[in-house]
N, C-alpha and C. Protein backbone atom coordinates (compact mmCIF):
# COMPACT_ATOMS: atom_id res chain seq x y z
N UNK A 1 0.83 -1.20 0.00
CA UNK A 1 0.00 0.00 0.00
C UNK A 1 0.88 1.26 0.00
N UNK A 2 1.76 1.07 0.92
CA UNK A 2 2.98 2.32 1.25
C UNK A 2 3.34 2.74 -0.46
N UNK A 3 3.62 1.16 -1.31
CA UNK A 3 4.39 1.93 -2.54
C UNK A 3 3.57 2.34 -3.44
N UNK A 4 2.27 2.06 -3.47
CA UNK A 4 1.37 2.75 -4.36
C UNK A 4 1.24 4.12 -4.32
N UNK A 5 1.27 4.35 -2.94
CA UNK A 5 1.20 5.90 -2.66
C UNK A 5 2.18 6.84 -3.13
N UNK A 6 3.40 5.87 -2.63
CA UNK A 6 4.45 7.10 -3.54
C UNK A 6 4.89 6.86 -4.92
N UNK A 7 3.87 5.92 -5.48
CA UNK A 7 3.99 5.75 -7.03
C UNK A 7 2.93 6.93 -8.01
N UNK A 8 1.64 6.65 -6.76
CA UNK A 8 1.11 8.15 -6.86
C UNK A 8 1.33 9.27 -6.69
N UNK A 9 1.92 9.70 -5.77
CA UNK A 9 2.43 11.09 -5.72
C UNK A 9 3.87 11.38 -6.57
N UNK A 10 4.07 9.99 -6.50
CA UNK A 10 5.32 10.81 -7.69
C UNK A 10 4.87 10.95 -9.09
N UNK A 11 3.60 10.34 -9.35
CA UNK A 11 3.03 10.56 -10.90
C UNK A 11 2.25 12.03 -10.96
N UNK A 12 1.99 12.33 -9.91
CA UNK A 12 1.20 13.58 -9.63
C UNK A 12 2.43 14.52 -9.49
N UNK A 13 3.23 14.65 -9.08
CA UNK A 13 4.57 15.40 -9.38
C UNK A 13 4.93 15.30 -10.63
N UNK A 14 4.95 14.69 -11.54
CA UNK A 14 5.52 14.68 -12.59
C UNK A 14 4.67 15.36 -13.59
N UNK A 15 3.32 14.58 -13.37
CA UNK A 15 2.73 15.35 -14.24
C UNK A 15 2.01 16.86 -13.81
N UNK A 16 2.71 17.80 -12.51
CA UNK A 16 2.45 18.79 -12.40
C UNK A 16 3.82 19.76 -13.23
N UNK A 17 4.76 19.34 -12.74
CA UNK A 17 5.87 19.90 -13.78
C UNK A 17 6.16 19.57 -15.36
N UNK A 18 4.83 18.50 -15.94
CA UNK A 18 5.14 18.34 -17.32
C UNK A 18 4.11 19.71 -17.57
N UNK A 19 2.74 19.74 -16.85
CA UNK A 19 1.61 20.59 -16.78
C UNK A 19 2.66 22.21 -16.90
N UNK A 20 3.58 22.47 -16.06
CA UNK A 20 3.61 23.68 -15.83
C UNK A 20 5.04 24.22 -16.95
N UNK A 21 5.47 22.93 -17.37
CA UNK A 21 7.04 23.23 -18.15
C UNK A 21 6.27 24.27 -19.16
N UNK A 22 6.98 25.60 -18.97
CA UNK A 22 7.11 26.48 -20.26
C UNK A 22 7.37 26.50 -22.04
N UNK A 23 6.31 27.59 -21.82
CA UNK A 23 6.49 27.46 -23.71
C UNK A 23 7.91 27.71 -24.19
N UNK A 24 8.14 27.62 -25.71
CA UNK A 24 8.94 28.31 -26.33
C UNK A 24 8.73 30.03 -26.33
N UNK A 25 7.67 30.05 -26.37
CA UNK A 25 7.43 31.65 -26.38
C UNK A 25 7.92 32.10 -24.99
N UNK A 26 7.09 31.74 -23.23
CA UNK A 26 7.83 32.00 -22.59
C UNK A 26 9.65 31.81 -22.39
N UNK A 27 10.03 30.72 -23.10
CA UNK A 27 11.92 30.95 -23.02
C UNK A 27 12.79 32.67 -23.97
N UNK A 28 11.57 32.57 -24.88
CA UNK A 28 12.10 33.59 -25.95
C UNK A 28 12.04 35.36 -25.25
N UNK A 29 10.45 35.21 -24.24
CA UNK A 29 10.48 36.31 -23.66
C UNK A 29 11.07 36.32 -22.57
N UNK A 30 11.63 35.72 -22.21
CA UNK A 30 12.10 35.83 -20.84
C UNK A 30 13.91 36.85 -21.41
N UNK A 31 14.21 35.74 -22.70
CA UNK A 31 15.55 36.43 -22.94
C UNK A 31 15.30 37.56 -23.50
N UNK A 32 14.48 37.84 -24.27
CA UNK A 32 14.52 39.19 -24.76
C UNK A 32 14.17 40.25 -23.80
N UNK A 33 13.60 39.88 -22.52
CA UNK A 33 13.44 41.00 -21.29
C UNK A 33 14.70 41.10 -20.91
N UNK A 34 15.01 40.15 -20.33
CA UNK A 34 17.43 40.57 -20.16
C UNK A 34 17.80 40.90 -21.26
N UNK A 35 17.65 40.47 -22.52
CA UNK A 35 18.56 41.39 -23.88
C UNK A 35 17.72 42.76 -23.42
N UNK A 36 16.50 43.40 -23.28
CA UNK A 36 16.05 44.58 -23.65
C UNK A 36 17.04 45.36 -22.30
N UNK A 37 16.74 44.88 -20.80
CA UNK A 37 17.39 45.68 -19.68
C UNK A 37 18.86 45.77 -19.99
N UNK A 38 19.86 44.97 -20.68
CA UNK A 38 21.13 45.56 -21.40
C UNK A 38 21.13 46.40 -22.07
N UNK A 39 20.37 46.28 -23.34
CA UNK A 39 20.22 47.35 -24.23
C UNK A 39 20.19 49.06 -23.11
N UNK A 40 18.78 48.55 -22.59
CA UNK A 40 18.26 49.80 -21.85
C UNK A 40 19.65 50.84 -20.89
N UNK A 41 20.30 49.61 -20.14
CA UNK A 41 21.64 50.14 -19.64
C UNK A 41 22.52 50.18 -20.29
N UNK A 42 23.04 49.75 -21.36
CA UNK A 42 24.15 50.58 -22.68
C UNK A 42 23.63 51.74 -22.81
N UNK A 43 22.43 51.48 -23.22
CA UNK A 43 21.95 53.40 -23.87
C UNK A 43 21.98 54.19 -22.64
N UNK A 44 21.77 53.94 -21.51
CA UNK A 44 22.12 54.80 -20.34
C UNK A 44 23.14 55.44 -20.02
N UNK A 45 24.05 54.25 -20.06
CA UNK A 45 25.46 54.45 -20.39
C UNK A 45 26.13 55.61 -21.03
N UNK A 46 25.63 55.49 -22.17
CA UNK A 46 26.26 56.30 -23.61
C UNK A 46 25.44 57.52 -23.16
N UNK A 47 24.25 58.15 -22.73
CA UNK A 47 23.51 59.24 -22.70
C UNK A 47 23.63 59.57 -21.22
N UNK A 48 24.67 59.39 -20.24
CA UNK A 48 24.24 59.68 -18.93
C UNK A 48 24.34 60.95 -18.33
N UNK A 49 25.33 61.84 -19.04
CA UNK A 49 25.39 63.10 -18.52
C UNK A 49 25.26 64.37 -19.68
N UNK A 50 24.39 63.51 -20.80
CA UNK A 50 23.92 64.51 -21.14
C UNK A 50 22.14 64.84 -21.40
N UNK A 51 21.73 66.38 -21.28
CA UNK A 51 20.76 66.68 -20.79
C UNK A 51 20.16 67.25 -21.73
N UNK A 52 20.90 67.25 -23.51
CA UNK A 52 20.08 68.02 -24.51
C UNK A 52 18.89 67.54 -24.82
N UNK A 53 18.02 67.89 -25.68
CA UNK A 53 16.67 67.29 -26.54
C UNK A 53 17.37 66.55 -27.70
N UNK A 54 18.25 66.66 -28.40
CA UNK A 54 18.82 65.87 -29.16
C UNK A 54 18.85 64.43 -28.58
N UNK A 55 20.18 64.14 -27.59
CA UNK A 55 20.39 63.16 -26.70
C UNK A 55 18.62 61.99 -26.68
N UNK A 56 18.25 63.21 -25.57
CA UNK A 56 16.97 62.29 -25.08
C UNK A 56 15.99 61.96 -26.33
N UNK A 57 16.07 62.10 -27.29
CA UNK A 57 15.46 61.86 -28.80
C UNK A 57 16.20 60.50 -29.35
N UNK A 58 17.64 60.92 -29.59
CA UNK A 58 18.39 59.87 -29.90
C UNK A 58 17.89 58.79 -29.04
N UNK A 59 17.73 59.05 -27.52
CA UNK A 59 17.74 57.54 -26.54
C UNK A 59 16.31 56.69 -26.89
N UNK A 60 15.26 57.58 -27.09
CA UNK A 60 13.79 57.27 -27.59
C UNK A 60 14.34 56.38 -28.72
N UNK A 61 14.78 57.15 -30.14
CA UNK A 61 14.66 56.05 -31.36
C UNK A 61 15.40 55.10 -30.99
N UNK A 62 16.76 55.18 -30.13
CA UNK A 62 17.28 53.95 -29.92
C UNK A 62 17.09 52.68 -29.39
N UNK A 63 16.04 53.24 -28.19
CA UNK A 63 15.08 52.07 -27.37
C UNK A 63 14.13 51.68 -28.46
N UNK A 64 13.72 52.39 -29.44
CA UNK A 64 12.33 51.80 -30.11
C UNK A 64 13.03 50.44 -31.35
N UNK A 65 14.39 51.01 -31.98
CA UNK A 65 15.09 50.77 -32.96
C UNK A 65 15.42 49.31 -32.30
N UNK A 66 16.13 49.36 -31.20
CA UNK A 66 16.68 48.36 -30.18
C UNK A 66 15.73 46.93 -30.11
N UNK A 67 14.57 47.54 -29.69
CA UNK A 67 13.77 46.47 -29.24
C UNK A 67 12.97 46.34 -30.55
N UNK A 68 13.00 46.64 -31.90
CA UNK A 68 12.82 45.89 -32.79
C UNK A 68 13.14 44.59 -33.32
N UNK A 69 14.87 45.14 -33.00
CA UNK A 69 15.64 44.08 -33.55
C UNK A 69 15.97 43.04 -32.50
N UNK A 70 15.67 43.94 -31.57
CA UNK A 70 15.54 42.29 -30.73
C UNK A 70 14.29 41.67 -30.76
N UNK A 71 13.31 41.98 -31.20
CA UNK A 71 12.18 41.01 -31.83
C UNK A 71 12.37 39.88 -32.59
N UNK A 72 12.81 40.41 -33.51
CA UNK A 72 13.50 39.61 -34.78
C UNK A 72 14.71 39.01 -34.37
N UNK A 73 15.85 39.21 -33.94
CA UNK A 73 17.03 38.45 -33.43
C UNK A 73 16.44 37.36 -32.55
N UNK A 74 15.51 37.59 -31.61
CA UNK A 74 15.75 36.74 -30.53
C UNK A 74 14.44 35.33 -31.19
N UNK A 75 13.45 35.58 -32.02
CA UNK A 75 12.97 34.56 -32.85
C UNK A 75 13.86 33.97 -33.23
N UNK A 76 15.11 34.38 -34.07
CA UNK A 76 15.66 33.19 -35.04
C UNK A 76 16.83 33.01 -33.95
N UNK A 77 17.24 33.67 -32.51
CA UNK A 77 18.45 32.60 -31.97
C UNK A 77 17.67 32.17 -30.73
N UNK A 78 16.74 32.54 -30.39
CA UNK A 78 16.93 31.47 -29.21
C UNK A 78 15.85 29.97 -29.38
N UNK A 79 16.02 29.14 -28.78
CA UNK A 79 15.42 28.29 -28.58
C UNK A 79 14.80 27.47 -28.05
N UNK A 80 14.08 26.59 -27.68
CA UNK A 80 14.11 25.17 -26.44
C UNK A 80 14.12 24.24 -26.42
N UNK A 81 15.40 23.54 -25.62
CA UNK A 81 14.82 21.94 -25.55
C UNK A 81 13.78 21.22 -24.60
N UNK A 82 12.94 20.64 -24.99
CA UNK A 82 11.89 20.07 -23.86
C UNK A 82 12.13 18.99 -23.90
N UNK A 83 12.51 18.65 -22.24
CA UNK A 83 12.35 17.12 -21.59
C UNK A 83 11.09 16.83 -20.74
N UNK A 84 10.38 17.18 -21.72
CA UNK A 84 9.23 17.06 -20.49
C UNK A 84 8.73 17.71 -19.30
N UNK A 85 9.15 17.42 -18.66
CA UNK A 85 9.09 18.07 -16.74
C UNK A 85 10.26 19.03 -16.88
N UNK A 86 10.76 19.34 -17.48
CA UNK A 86 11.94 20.81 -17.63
C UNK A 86 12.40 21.03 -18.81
N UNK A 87 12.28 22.32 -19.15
CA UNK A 87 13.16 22.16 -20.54
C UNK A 87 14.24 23.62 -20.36
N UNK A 88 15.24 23.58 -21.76
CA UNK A 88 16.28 24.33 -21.34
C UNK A 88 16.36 25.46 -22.44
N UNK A 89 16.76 26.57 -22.15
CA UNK A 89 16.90 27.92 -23.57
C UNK A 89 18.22 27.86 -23.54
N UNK A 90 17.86 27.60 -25.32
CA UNK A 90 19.30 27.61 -26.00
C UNK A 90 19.59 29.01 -26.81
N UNK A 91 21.02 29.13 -27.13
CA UNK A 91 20.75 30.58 -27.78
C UNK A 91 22.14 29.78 -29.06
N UNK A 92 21.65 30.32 -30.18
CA UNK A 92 22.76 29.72 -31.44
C UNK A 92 23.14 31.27 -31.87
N UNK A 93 25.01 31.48 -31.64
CA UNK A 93 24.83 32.80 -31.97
C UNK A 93 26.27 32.12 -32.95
N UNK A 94 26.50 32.64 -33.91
CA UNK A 94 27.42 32.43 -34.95
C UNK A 94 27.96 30.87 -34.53
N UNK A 95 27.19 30.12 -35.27
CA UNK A 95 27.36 28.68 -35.33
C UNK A 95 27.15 27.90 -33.82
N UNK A 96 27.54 28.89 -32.95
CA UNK A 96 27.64 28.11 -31.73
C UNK A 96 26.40 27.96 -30.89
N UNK A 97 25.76 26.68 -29.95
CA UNK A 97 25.01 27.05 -29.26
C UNK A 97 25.03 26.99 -27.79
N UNK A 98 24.40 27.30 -26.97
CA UNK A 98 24.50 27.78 -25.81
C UNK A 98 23.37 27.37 -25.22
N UNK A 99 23.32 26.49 -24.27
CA UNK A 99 22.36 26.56 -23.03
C UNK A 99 22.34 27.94 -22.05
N UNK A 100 21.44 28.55 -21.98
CA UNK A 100 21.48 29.70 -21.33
C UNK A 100 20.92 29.74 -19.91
N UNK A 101 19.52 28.85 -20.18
CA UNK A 101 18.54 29.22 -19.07
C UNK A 101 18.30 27.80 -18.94
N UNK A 102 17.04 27.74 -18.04
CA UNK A 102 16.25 26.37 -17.44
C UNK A 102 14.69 26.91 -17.48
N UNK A 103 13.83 25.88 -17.67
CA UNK A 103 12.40 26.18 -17.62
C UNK A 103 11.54 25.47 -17.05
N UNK A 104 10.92 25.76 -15.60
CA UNK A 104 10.11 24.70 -14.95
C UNK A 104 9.21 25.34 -14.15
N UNK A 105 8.09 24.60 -13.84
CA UNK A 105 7.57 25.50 -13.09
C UNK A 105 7.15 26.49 -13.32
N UNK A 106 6.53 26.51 -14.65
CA UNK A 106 5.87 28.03 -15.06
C UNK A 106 6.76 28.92 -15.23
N UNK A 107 8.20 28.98 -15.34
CA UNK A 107 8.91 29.73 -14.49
C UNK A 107 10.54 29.38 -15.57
N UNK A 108 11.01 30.90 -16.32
CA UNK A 108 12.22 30.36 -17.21
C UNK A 108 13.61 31.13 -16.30
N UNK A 109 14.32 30.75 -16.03
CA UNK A 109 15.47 30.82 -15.71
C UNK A 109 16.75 31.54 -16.66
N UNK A 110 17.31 32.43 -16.91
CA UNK A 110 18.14 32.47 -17.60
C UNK A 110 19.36 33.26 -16.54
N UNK A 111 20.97 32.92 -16.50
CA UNK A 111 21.57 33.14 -16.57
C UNK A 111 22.31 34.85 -16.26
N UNK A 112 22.69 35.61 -15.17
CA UNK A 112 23.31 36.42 -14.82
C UNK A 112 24.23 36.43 -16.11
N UNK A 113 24.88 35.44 -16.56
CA UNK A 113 26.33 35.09 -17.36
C UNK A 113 25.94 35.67 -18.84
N UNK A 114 24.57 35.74 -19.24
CA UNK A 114 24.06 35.54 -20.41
C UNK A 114 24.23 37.26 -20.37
N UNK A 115 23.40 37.80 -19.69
CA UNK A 115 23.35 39.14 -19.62
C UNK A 115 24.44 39.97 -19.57
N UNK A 116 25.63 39.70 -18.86
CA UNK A 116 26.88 40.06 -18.69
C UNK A 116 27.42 39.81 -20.27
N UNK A 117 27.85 38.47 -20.61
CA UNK A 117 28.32 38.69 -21.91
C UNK A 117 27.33 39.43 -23.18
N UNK A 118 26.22 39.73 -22.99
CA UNK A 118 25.23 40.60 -23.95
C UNK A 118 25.48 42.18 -23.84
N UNK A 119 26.05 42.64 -22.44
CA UNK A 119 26.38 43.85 -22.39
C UNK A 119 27.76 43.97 -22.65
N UNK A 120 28.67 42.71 -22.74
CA UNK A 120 30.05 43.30 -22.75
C UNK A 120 30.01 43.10 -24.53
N UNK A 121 29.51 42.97 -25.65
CA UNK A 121 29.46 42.44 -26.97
C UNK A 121 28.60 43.88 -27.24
N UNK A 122 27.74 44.70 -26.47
CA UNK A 122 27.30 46.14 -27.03
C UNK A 122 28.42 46.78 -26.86
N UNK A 123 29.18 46.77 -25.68
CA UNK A 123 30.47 48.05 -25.59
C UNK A 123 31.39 48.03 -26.47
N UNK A 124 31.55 47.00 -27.16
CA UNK A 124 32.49 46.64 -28.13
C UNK A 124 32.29 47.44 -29.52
């Protein structure tokens, strides 16, 4: 009787994290919210001590320009693999690919590391 029970609850665990494993769409938005807050802090960066209408114009088209192309970039690189009860965001950037994040639990994970090398590849 004991092992039925935890044959049940472990099927009820499993199939709550197959239930809750994330879309592809949630892995894609999750990275393009960390690509956009880089973007957002480069352009901060570059505009911080100045106070013209030019500047703050430039920073507008650049946020709008920015998060275009990260529309479009982040469709054709990122990705997911699904195992079922977790799956993982991949990112393919010049041939190479990259596990970035984790996805479980309703819930996508990506990487401090990801964001760091995304802002050090704008300063460049």
């Amino acid at each position: 009787m004991k092992g039925k029970l935890i044959l049940i609850l472990l099927g009820i665990i499993v199939i709550a994290f197959a239930v809750t494993n994330p879309s592809e769409e949630a892995h894609k938005q999750v990275v393009k919210e960390k690509l956009q807050e880089s973007l957002q802090t480069a352009i901060d960066e570059k505009t911080a001590d100045k106070k013209d209408i030019n500047k703050s114009l430039g920073k507008v088209f650049g946020n709008l320009l920015g998060n275009q192309m990260l529309d479009a970039s982040v469709n054709q690189i990122v990705s997911r693999k699904n195992y079922f009860i977790f799956s993982l965001t991949e990112c393919t950037w010049n041939g190479e690919t990259n596990t970035v994040g984790i996805g479980l639990l309703s819930h996508v994970f990506v990487s401090d590391k990801f964001k760091t090398a995304f802002q050090d590849q704008l300063k460049q």
